[in-house]
Protein backbone atom coordinates (compact mmCIF):
# COMPACT_ATOMS: atom_id res chain seq x y z
CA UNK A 1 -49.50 -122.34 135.84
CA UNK A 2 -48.11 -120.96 132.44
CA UNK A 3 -46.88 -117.98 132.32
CA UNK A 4 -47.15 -116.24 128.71
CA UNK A 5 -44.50 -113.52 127.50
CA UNK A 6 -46.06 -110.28 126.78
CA UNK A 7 -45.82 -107.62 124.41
CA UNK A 8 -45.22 -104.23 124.96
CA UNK A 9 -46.22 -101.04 123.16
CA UNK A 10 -43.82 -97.95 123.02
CA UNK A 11 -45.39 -95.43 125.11
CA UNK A 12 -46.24 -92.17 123.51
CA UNK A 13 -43.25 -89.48 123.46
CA UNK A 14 -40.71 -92.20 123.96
CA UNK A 15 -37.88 -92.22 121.84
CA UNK A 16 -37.46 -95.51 120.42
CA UNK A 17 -33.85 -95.29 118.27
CA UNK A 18 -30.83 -93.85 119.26
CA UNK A 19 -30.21 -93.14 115.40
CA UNK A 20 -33.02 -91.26 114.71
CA UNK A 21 -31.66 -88.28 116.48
CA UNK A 22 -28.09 -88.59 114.71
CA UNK A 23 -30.07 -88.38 112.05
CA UNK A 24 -32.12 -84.63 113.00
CA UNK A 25 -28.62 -83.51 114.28
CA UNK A 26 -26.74 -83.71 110.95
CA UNK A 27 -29.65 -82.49 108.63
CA UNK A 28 -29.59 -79.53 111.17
CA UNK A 29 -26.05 -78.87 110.57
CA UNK A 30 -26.57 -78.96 106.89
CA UNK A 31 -29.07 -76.51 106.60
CA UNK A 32 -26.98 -74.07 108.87
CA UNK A 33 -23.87 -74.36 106.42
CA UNK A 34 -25.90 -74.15 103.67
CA UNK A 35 -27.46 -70.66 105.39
CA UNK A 36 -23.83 -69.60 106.37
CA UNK A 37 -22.83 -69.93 103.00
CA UNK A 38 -26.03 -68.28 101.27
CA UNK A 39 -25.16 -65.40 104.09
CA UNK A 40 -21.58 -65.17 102.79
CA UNK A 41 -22.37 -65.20 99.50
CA UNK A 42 -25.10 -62.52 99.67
CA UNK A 43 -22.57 -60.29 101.37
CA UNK A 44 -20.22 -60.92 98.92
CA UNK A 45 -22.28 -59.44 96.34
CA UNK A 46 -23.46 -56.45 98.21
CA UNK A 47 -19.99 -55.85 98.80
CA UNK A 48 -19.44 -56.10 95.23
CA UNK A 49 -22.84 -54.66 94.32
CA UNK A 50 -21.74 -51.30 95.92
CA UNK A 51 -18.70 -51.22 95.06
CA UNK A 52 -19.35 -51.67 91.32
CA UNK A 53 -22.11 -48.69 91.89
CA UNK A 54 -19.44 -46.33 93.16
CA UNK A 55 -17.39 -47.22 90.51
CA UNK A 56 -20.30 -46.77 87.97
CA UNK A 57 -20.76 -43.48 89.32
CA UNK A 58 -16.97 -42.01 89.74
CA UNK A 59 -16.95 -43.24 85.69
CA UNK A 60 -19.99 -41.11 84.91
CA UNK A 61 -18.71 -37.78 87.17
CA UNK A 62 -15.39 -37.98 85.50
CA UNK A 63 -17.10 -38.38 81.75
CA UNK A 64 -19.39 -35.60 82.69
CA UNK A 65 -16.39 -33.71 83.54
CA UNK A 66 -14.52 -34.82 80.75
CA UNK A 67 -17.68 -33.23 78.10
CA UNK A 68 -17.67 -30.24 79.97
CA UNK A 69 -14.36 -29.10 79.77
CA UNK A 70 -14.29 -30.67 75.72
CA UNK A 71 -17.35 -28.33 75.41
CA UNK A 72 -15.59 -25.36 76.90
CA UNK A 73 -12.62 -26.21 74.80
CA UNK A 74 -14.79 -25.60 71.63
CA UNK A 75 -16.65 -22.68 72.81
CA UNK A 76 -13.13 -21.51 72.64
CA UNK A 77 -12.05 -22.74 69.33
CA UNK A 78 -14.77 -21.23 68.13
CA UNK A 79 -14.74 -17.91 69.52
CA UNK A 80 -11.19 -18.05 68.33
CA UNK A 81 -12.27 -19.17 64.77
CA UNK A 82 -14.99 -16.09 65.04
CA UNK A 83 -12.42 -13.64 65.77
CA UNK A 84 -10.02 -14.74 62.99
CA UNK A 85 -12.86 -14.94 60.66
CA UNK A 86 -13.94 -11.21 61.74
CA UNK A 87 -10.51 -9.70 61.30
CA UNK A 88 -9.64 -11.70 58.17
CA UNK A 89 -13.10 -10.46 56.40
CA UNK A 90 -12.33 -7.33 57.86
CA UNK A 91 -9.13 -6.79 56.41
CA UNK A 92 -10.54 -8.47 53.26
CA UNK A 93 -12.73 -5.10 53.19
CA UNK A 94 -10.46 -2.80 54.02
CA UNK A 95 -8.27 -3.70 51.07
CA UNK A 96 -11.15 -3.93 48.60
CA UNK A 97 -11.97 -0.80 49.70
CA UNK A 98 -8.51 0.78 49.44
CA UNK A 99 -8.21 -0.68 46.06
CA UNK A 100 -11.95 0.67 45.07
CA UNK A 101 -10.74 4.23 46.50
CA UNK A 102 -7.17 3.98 44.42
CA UNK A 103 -9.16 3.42 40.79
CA UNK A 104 -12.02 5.86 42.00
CA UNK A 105 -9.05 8.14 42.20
CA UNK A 106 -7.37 7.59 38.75
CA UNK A 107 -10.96 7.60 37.58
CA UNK A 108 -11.78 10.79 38.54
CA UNK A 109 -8.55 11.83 37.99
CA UNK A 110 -8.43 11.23 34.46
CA UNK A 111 -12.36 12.53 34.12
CA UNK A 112 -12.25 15.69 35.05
CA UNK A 113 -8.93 17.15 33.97
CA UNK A 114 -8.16 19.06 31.09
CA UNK A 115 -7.05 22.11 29.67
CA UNK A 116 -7.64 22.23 26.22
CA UNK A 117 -10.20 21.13 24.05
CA UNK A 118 -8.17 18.08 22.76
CA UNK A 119 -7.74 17.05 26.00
CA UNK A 120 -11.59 17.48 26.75
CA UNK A 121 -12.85 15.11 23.82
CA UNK A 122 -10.23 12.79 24.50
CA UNK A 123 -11.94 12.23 28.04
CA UNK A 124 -15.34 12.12 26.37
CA UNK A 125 -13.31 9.46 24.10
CA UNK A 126 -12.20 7.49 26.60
CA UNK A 127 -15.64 7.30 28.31
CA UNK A 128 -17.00 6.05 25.30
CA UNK A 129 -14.30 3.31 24.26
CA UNK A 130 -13.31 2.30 27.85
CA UNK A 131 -16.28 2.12 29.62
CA UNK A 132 -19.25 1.82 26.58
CA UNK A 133 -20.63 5.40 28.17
CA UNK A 134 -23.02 6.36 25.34
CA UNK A 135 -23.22 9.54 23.14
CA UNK A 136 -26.59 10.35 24.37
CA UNK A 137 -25.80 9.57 28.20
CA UNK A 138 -26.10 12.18 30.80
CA UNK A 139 -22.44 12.11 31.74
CA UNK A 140 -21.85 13.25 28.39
CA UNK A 141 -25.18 15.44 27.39
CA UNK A 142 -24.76 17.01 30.46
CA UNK A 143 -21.92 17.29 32.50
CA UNK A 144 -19.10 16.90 29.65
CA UNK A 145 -21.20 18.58 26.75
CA UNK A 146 -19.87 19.06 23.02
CA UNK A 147 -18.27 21.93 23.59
CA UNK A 148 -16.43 22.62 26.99
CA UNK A 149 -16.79 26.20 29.04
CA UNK A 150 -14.25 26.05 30.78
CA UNK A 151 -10.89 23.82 31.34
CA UNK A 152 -10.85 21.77 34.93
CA UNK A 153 -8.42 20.15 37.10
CA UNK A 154 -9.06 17.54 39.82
CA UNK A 155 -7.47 18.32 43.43
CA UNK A 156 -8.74 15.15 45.63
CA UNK A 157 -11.65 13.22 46.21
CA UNK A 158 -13.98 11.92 49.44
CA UNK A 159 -15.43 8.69 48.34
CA UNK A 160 -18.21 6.80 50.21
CA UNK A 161 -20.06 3.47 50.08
CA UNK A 162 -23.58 3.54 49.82
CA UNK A 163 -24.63 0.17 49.07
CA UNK A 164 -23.55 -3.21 48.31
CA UNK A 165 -24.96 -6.20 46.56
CA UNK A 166 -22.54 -9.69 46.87
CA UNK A 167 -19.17 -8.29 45.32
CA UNK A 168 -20.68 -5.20 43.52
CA UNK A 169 -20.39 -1.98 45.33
CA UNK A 170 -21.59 1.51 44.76
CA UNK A 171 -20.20 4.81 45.96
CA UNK A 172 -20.70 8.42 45.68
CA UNK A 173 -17.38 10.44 45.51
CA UNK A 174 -17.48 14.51 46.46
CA UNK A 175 -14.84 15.61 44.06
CA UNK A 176 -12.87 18.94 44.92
CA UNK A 177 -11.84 20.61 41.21
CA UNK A 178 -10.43 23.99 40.15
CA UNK A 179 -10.55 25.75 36.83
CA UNK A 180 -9.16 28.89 35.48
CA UNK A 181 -11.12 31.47 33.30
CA UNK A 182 -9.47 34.69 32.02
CA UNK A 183 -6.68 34.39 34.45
CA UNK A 184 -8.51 33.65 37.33
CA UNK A 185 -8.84 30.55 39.44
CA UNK A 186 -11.75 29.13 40.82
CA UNK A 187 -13.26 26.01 42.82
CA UNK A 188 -15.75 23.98 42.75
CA UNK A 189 -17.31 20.43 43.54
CA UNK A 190 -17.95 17.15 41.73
CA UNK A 191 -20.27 14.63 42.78
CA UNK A 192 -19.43 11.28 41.15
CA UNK A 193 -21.67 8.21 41.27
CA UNK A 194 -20.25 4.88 40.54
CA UNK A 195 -20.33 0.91 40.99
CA UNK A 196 -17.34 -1.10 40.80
CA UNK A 197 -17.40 -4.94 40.76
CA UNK A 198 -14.64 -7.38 42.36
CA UNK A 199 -12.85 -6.93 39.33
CA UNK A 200 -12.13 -3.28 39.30
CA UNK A 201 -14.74 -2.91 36.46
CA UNK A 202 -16.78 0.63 36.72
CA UNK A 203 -20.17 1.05 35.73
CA UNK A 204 -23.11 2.95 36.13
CA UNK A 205 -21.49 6.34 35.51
CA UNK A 206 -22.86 9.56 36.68
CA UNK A 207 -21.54 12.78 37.50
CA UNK A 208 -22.67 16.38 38.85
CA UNK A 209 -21.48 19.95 38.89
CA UNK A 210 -22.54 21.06 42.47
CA UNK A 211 -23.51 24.53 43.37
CA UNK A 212 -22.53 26.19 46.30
């Protein structure tokens, strides 16, 4: 009897080649480098990530402070600029007003003193040529008339501002005069209306005999 050679079939769940699980082994290591490596690197970055925030925000506290302490710095420069501005237009008024009161002084000075009658019309001469006063203006109609009553002397003056417009101001002045008449010696008041401009130039001349 011949015998015949037989062939056999791998049985399920049998593993046929020794290489074949190498194989799985090694692709398994791969992966878990390439997982180590992706775990690294994401740490790395988060690391990073944070740190750069921190950083980001230290910057921004530090600016913040930075603006805050520029903006104090000019809310002081400019109170300091106020102040200086204050006392130098201040004092800017105080002289033009010392200066106003000085030629309100001579002014009045020189208006109502006399003691003759040549003296008198050379006021009413001066009003007319110095400061274009008309003939048939009030200060001249009425308070220095054609003829004079009396003679007068100026003794002092109170001057105060009553309104200003840019670098044109107005005052009224209470003039304290005396006057003598047959020997004897009176006193009296002036009140003096004027404007003078930054220039020292008077206008708008008016004057009244005030009755006590």
């Amino acid at each position: 009897m011949k015998l015949e050679p037989q062939n056999q079939q791998p049985q399920e769940g049998r593993i046929v080649s020794s290489n074949s699980k190498h194989s799985d082994d090694g692709m398994l290591r791969k992966v878990q480098i390439i997982c180590g490596v992706l775990a690294a690197v994401l740490v790395i970055f988060s690391i990073r990530f944070v740190g750069s925030v921190r950083e980001y925000q230290t910057t921004l506290a530090n600016q913040k402070a930075e603006i805050a302490t520029l903006q104090d710095t000019l809310k002081d420069l400019q109170a300091t600029n106020d102040a200086t501005d204050a006392k130098a237009e201040e004092a800017a008024k105080e002289d033009r007003s010392l200066r106003d009161n000085k030629l309100a002084g001579d002014f009045a000075k020189k208006l109502l003193t006399w003691d003759s009658y040549d003296t008198y019309t050379s006021v009413r001469t001066w009003l007319q040529e110095s400061y274009q006063v008309a003939a048939d203006d009030s200060l001249l109609t009425s308070f220095l008339p054609d003829r004079p009553n009396f003679n007068m002397k100026f003794e002092g003056a109170t001057s105060y501002e009553v309104k200003t417009e840019g670098d044109v101001r107005s005052y009224f002045a209470l003039c304290e005069v005396s006057n003598k008449i047959d020997g004897n010696t009176g006193k009296g008041h002036v009140g003096l209306f004027y404007t003078i401009d930054k220039d020292g130039k008077f206008s708008n001349l008016s004057a009244y005999t005030l009755v006590h």
